[in-house]
PDB file of N, CA and C in Angstrom:
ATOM      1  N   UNK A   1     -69.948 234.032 -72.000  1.00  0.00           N
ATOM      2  CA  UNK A   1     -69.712 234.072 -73.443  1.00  0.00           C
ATOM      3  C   UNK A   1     -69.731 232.676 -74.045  1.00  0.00           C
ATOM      4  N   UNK A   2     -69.359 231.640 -73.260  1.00  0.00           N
ATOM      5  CA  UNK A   2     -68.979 230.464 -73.604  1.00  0.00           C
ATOM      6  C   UNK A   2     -70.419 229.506 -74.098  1.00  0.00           C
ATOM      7  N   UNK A   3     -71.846 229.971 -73.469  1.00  0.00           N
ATOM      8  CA  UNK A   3     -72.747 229.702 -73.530  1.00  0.00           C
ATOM      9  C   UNK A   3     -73.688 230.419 -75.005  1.00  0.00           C
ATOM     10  N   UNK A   4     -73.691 231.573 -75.009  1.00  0.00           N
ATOM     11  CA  UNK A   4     -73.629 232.470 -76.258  1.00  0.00           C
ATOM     12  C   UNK A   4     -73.096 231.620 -77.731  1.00  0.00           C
ATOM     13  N   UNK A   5     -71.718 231.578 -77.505  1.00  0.00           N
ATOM     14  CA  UNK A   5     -70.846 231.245 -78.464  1.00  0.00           C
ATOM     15  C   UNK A   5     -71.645 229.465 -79.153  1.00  0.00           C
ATOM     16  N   UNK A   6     -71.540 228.864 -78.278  1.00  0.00           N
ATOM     17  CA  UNK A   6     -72.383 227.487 -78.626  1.00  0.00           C
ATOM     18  C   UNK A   6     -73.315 227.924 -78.741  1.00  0.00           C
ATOM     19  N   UNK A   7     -74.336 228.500 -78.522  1.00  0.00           N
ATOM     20  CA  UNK A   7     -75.700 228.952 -78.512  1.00  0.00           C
ATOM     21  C   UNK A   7     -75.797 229.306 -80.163  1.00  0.00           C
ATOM     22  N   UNK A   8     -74.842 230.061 -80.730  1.00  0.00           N
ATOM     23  CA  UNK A   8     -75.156 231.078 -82.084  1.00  0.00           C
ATOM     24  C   UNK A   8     -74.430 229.959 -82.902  1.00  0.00           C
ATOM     25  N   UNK A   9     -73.122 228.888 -82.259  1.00  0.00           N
ATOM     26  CA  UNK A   9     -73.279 228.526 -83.851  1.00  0.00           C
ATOM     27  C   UNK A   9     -73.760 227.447 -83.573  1.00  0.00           C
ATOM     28  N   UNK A  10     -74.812 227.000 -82.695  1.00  0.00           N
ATOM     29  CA  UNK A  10     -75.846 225.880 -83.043  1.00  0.00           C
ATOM     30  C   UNK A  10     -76.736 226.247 -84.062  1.00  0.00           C
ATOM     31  N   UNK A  11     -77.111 227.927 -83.801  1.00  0.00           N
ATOM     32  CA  UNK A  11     -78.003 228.129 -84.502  1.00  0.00           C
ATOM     33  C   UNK A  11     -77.832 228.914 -86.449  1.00  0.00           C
ATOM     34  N   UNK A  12     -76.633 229.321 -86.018  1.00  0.00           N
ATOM     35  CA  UNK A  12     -75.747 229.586 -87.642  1.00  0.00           C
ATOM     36  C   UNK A  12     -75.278 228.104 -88.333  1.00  0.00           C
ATOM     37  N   UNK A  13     -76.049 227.858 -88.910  1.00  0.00           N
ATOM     38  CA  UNK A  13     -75.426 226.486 -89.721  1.00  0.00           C
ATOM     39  C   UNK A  13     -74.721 226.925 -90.774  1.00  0.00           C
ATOM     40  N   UNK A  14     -74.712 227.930 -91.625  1.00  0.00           N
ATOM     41  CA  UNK A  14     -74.055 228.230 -92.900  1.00  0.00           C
ATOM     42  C   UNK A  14     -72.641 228.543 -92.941  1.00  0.00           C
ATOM     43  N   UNK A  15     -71.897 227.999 -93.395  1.00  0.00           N
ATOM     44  CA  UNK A  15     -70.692 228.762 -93.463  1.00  0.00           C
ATOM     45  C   UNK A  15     -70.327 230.249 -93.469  1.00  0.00           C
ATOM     46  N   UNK A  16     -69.440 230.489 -93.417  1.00  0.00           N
ATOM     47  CA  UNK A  16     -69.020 232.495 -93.570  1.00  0.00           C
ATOM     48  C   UNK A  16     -69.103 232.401 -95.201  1.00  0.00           C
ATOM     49  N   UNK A  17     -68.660 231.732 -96.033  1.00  0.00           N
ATOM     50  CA  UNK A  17     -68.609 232.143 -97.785  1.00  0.00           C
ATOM     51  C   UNK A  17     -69.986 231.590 -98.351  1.00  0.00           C
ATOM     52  N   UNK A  18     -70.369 230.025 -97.535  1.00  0.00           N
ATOM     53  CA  UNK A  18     -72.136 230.203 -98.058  1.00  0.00           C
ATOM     54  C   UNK A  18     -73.117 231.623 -97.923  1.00  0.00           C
ATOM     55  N   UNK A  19     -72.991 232.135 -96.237  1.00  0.00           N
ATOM     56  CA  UNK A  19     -73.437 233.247 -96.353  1.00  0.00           C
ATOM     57  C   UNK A  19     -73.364 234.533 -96.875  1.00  0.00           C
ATOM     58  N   UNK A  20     -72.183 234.762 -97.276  1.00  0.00           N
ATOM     59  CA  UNK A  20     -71.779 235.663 -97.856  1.00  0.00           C
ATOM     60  C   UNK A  20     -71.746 235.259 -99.497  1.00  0.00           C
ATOM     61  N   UNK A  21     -72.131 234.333 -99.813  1.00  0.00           N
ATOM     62  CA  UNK A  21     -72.727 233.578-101.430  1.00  0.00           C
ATOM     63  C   UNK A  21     -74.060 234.386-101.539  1.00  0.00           C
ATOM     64  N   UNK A  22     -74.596 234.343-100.410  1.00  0.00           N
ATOM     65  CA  UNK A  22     -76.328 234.266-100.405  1.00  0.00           C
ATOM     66  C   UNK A  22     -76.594 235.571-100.129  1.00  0.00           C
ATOM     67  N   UNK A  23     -75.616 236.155 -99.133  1.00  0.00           N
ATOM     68  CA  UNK A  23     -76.089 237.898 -99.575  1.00  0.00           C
ATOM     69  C   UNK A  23     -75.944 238.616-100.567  1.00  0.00           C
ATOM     70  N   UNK A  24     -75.315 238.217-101.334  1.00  0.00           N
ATOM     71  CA  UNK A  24     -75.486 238.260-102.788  1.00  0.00           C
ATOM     72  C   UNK A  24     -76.202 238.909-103.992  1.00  0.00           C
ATOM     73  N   UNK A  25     -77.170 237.534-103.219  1.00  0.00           N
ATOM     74  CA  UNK A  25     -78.039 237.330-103.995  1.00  0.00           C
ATOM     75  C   UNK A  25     -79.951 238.292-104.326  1.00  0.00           C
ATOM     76  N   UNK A  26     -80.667 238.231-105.216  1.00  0.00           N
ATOM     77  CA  UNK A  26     -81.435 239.323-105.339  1.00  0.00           C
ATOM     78  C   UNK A  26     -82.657 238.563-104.185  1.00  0.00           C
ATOM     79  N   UNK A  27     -82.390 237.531-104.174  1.00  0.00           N
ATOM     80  CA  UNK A  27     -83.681 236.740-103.221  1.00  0.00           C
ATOM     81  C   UNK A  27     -83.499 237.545-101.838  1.00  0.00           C
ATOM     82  N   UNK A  28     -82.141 237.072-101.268  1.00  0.00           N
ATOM     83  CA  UNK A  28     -81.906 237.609 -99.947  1.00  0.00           C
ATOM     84  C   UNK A  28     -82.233 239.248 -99.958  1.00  0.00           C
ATOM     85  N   UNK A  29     -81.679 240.077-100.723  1.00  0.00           N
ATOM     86  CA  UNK A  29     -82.111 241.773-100.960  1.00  0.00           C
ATOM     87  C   UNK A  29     -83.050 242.059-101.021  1.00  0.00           C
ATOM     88  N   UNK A  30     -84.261 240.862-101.275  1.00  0.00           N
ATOM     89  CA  UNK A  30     -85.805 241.088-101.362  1.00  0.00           C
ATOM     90  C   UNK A  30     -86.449 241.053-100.214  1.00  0.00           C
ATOM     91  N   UNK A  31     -86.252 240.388 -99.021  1.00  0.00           N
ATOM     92  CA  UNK A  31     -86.807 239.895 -98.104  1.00  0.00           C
ATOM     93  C   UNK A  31     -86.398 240.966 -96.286  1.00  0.00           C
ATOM     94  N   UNK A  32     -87.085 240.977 -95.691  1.00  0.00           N
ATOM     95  CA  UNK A  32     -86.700 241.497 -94.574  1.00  0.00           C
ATOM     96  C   UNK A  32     -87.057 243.054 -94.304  1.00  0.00           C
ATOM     97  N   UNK A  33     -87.355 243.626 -93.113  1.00  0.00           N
ATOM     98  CA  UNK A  33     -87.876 244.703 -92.816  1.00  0.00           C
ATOM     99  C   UNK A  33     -86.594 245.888 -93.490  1.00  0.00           C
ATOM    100  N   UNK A  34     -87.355 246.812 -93.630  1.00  0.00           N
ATOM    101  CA  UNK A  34     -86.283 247.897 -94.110  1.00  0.00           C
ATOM    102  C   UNK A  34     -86.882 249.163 -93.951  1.00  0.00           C
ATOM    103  N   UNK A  35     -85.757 250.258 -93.467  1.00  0.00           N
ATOM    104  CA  UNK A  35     -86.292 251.265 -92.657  1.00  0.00           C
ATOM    105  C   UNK A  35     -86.934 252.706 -94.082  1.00  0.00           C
ATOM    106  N   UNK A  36     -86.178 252.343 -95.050  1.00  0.00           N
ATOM    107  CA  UNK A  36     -87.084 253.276 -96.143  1.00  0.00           C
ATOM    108  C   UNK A  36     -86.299 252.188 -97.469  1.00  0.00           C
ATOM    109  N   UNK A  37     -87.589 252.984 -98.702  1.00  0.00           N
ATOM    110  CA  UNK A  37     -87.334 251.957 -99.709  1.00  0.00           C
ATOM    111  C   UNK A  37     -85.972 252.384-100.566  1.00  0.00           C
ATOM    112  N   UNK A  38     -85.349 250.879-100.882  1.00  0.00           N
ATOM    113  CA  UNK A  38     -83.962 251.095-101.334  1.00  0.00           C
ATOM    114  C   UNK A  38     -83.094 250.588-100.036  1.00  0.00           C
ATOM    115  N   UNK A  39     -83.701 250.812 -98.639  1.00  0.00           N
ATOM    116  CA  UNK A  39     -82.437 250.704 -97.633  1.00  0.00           C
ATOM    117  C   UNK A  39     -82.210 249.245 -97.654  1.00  0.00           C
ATOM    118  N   UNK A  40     -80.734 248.681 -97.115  1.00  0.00           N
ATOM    119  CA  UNK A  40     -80.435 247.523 -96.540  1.00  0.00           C
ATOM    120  C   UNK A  40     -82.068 246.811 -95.627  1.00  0.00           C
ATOM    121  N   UNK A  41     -82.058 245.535 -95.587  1.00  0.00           N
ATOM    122  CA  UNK A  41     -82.923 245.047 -94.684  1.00  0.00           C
ATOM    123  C   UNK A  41     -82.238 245.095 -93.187  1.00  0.00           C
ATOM    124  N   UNK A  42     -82.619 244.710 -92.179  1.00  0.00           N
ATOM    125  CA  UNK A  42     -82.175 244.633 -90.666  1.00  0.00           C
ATOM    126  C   UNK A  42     -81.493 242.660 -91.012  1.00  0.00           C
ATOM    127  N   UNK A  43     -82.402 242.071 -91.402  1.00  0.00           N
ATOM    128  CA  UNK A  43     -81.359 240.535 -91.728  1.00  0.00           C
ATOM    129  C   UNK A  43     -80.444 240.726 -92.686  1.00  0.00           C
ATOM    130  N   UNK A  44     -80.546 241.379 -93.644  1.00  0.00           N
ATOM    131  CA  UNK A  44     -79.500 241.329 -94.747  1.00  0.00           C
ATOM    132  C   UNK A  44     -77.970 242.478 -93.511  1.00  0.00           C
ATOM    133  N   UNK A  45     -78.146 243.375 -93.238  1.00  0.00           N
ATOM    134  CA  UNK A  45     -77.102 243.959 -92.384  1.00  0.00           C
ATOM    135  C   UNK A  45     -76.838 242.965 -91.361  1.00  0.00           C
ATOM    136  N   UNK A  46     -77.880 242.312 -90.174  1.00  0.00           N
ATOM    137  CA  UNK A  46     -77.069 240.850 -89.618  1.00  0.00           C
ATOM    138  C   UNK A  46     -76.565 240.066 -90.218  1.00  0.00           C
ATOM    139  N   UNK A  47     -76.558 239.669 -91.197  1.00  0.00           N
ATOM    140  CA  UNK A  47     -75.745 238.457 -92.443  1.00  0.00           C
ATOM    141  C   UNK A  47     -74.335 238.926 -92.261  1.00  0.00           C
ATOM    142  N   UNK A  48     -74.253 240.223 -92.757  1.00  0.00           N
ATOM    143  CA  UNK A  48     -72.611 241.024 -93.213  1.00  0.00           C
ATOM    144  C   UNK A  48     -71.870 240.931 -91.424  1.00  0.00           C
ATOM    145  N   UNK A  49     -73.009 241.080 -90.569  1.00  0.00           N
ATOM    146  CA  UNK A  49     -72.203 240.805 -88.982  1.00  0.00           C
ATOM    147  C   UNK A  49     -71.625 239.468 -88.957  1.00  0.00           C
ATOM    148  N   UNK A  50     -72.620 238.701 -89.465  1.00  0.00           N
ATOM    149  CA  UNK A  50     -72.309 237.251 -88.714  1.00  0.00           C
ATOM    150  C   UNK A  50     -71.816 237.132 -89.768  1.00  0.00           C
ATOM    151  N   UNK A  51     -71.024 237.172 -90.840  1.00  0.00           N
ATOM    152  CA  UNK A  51     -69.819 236.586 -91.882  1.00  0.00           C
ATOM    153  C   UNK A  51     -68.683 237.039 -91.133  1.00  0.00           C
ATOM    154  N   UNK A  52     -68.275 238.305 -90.108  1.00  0.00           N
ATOM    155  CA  UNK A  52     -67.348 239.083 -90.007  1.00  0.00           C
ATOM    156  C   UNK A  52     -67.049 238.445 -88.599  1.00  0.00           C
ATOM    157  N   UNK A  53     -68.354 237.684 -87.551  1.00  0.00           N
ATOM    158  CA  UNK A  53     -68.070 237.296 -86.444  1.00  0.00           C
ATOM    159  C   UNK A  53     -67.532 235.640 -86.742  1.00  0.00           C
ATOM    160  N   UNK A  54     -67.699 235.216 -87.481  1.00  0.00           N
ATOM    161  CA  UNK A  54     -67.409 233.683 -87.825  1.00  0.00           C
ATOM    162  C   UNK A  54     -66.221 233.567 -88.519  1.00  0.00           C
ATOM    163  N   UNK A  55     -65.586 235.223 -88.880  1.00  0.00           N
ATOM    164  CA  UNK A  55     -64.624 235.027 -89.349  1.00  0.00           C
ATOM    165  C   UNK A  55     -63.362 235.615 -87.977  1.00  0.00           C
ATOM    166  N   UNK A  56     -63.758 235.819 -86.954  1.00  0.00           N
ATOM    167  CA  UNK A  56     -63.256 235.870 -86.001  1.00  0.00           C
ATOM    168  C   UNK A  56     -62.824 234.973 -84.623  1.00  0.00           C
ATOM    169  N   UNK A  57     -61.170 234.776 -84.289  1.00  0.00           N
ATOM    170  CA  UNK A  57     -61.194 233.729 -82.844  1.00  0.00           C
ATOM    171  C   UNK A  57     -62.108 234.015 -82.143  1.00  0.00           C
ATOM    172  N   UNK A  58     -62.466 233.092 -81.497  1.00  0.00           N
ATOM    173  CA  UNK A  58     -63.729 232.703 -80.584  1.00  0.00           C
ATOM    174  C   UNK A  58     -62.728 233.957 -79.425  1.00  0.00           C
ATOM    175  N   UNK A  59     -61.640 233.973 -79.071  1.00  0.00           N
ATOM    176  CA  UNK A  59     -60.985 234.950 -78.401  1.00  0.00           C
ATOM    177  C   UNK A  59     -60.683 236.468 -78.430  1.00  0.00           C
ATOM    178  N   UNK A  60     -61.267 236.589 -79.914  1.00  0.00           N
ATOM    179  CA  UNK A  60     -61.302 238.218 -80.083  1.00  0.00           C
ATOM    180  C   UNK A  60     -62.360 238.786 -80.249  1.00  0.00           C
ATOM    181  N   UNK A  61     -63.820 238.211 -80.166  1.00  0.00           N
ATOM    182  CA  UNK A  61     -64.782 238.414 -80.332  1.00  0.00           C
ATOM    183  C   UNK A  61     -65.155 240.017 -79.073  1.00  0.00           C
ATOM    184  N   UNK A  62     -65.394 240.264 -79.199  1.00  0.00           N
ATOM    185  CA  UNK A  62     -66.292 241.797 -78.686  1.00  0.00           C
ATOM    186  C   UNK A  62     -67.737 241.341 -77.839  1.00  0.00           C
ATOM    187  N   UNK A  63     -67.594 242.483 -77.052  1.00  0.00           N
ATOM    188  CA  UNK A  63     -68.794 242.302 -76.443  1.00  0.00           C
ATOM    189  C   UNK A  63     -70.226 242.916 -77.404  1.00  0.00           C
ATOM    190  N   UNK A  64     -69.446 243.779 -78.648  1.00  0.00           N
ATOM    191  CA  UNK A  64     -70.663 243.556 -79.415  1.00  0.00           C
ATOM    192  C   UNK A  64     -71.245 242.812 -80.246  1.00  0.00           C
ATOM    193  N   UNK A  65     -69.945 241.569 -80.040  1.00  0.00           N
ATOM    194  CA  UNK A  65     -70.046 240.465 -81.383  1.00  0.00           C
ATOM    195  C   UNK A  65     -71.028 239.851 -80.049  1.00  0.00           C
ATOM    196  N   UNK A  66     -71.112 239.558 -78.959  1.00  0.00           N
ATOM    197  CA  UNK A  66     -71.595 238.678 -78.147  1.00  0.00           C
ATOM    198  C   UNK A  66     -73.220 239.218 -78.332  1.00  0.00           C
ATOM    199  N   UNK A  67     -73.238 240.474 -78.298  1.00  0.00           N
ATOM    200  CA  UNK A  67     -74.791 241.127 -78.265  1.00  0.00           C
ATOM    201  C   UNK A  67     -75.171 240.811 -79.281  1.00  0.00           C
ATOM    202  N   UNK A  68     -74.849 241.000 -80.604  1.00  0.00           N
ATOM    203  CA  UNK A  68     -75.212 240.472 -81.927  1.00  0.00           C
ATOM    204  C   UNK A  68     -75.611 238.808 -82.222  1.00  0.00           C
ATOM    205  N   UNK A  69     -74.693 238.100 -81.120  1.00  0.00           N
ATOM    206  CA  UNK A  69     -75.128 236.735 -81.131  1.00  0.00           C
ATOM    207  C   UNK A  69     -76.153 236.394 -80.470  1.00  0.00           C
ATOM    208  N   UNK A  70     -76.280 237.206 -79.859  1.00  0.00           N
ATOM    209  CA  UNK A  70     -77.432 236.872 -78.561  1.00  0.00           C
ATOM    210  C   UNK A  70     -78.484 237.250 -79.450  1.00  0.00           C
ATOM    211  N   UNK A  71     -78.865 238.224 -80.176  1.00  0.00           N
ATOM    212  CA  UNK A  71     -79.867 238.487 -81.194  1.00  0.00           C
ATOM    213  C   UNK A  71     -80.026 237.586 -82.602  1.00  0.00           C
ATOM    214  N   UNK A  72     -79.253 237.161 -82.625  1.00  0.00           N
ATOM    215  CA  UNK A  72     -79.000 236.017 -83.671  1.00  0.00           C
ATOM    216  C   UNK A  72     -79.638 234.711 -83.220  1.00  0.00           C
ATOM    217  N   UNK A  73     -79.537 234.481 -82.144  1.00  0.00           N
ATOM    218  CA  UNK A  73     -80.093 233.171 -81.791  1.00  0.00           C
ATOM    219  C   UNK A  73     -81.576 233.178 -81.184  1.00  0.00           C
ATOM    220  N   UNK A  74     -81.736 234.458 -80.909  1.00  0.00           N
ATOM    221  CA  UNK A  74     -83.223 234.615 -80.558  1.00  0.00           C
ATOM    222  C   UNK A  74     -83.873 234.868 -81.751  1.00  0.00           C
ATOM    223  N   UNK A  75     -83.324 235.503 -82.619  1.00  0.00           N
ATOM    224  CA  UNK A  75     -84.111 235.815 -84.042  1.00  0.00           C
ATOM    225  C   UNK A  75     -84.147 234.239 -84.705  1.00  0.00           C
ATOM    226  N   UNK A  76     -83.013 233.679 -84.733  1.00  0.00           N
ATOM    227  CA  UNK A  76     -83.418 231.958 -85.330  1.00  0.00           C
ATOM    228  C   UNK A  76     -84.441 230.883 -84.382  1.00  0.00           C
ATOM    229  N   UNK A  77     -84.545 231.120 -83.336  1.00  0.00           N
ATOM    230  CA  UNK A  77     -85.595 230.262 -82.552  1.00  0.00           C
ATOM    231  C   UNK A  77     -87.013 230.681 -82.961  1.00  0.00           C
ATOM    232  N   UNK A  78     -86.897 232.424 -82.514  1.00  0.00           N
ATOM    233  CA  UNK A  78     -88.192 232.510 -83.009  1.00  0.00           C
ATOM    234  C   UNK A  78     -88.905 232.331 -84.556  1.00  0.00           C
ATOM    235  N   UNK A  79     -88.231 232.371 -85.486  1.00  0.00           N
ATOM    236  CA  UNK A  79     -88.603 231.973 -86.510  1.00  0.00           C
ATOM    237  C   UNK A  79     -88.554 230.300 -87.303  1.00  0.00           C
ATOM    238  N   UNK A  80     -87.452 229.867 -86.414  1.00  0.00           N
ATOM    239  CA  UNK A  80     -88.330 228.005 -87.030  1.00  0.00           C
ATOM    240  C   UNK A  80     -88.768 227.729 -86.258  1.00  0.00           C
ATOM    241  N   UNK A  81     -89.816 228.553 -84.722  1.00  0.00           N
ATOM    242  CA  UNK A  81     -90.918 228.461 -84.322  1.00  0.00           C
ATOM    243  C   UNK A  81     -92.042 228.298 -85.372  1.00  0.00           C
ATOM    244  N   UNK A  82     -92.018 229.204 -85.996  1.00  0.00           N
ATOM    245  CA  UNK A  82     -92.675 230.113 -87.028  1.00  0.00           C
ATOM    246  C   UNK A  82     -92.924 229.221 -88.555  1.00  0.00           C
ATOM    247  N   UNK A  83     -92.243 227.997 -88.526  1.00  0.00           N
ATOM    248  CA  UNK A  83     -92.119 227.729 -89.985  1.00  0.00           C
ATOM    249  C   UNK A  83     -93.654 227.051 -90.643  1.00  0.00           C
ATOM    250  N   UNK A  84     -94.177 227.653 -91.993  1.00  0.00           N
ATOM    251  CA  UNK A  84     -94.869 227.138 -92.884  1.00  0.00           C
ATOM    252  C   UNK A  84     -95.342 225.998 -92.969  1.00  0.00           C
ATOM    253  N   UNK A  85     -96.494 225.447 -93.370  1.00  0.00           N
ATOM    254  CA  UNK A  85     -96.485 224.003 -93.785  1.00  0.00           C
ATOM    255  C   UNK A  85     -96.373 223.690 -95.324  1.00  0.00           C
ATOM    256  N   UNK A  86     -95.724 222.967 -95.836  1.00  0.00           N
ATOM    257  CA  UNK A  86     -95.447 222.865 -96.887  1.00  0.00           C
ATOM    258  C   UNK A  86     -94.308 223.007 -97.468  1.00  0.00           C
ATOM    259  N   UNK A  87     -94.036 222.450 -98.707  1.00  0.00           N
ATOM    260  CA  UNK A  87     -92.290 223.372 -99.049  1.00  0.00           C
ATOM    261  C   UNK A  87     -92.135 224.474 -98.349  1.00  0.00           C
ATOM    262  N   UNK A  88     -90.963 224.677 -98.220  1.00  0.00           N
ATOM    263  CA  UNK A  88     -90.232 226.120 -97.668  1.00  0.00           C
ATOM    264  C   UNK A  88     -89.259 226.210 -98.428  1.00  0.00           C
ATOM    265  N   UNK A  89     -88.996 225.431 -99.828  1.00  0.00           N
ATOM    266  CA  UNK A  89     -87.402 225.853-100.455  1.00  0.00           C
ATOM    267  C   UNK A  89     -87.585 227.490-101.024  1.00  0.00           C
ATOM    268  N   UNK A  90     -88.686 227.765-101.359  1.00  0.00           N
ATOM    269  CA  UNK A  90     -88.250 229.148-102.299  1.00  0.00           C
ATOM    270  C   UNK A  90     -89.434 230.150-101.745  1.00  0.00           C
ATOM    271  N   UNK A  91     -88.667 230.211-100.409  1.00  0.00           N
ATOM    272  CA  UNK A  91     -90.491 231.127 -99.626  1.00  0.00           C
ATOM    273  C   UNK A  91     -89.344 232.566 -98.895  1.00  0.00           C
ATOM    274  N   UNK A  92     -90.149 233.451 -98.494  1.00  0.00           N
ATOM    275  CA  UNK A  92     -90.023 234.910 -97.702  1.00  0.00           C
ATOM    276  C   UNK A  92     -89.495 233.967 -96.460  1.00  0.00           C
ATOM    277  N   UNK A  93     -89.463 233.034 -95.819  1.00  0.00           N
ATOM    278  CA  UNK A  93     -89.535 233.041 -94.358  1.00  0.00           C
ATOM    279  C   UNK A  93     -88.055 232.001 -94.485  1.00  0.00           C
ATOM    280  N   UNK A  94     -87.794 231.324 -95.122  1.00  0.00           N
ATOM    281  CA  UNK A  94     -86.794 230.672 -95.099  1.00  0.00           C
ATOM    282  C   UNK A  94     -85.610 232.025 -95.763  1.00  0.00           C
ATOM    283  N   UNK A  95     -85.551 232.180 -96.481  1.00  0.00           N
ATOM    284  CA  UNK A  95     -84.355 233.608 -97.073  1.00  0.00           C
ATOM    285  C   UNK A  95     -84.398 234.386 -95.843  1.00  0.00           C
ATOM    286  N   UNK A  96     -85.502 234.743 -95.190  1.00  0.00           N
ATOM    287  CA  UNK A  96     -85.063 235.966 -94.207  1.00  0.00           C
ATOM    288  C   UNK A  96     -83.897 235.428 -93.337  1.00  0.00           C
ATOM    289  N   UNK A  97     -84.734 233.850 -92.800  1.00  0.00           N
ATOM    290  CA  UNK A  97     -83.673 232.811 -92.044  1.00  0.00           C
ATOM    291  C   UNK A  97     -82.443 233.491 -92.724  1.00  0.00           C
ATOM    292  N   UNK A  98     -82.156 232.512 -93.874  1.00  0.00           N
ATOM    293  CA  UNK A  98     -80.962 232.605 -94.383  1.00  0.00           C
ATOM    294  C   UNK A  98     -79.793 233.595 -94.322  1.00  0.00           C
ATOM    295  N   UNK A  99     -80.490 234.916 -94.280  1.00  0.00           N
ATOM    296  CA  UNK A  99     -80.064 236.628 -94.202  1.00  0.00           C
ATOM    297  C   UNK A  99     -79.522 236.116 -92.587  1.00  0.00           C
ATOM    298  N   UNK A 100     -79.727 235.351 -91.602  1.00  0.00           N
ATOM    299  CA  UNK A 100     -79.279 235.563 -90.029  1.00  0.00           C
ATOM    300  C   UNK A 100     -78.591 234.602 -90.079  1.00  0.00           C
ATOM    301  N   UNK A 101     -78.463 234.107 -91.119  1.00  0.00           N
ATOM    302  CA  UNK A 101     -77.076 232.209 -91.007  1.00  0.00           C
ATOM    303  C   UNK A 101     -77.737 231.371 -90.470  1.00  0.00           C
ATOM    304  N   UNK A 102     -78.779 230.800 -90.850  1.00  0.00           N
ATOM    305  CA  UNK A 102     -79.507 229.739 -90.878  1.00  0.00           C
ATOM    306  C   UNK A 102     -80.299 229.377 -91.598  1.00  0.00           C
ATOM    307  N   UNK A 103     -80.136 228.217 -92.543  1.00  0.00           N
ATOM    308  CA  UNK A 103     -80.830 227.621 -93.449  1.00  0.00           C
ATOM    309  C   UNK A 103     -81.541 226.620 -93.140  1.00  0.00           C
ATOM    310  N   UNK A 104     -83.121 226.708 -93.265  1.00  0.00           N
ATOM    311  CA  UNK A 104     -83.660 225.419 -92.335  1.00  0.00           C
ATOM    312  C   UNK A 104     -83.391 224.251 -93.059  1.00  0.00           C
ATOM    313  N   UNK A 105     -83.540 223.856 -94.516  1.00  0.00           N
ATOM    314  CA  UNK A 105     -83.510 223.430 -95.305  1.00  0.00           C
ATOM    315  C   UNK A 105     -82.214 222.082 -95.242  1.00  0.00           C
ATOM    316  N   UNK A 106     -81.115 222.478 -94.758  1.00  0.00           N
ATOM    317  CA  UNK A 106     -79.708 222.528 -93.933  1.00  0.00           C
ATOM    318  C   UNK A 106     -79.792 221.152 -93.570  1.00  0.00           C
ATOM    319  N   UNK A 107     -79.371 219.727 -93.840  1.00  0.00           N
ATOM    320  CA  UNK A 107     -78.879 218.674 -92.762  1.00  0.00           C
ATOM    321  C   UNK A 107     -77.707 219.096 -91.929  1.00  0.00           C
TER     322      UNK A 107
END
C-alpha cells in the first residue's frame, strides 16, 4: 500500500477543494467517456473518489481506495504520455486529466 499511496499522490497534484472546485465546473462535465447521454463521465465519477480518498488517513483507506489509486495513477501516466503540442490550457485532454486530480499545467 505504501508504494500505491506515494505512487497516487505523486500523481494527484490538486488539492481535495481544488478538485472538487473543478468538478464543478461545465468544462470538467463536458469531457470524458460516458456510458449514455446525460450520464456522469468515468473521470468526472473518479474525481468525486479521489476528493473522498484524500480526504481520508492514509490508515483508513480501503482496499478499494487502494484499487482506485492504482487506476488513478495508471490513468495519469498514460495520459501525460499522451500530451499535445502546443498550449494545453483550455483543451479536452488536460480537463479529462483534471477530472483524475492532475493538472499538467500544475508547478
Amino acid at each position: 500500500m505504501a508504494d500505491v499511496y506515494a505512487d497516487f499522490r505523486s500523481a494527484v497534484n490538486m488539492t481535495a477543494g481544488e478538485l472538487e472546485k473543478w468538478l464543478g465546473t461545465d468544462e470538467s462535465k463536458d469531457v470524458g467517456q460516458k456510458a449514455s447521454s446525460g450520464a456522469e463521465s468515468v473521470g468526472h465519477d473518479s474525481g468525486r473518489k479521489i476528493v473522498k480518498i484524500l480526504g481520508k488517513k492514509k490508515g483508513d483507506l480501503t482496499d478499494a481506495d487502494e484499487e482506485h489509486m492504482r487506476k488513478v495513477v495508471g490513468y495519469v501516466h498514460r495520459h501525460t504520455a499522451q500530451r499535445p503540442s502546443g498550449d494545453v490550457s483550455e483543451t479536452k485532454w488536460r480537463y479529462s486529466l483534471m477530472n483524475w486530480g492532475h493538472d499538467p499545467l500544475k508547478k
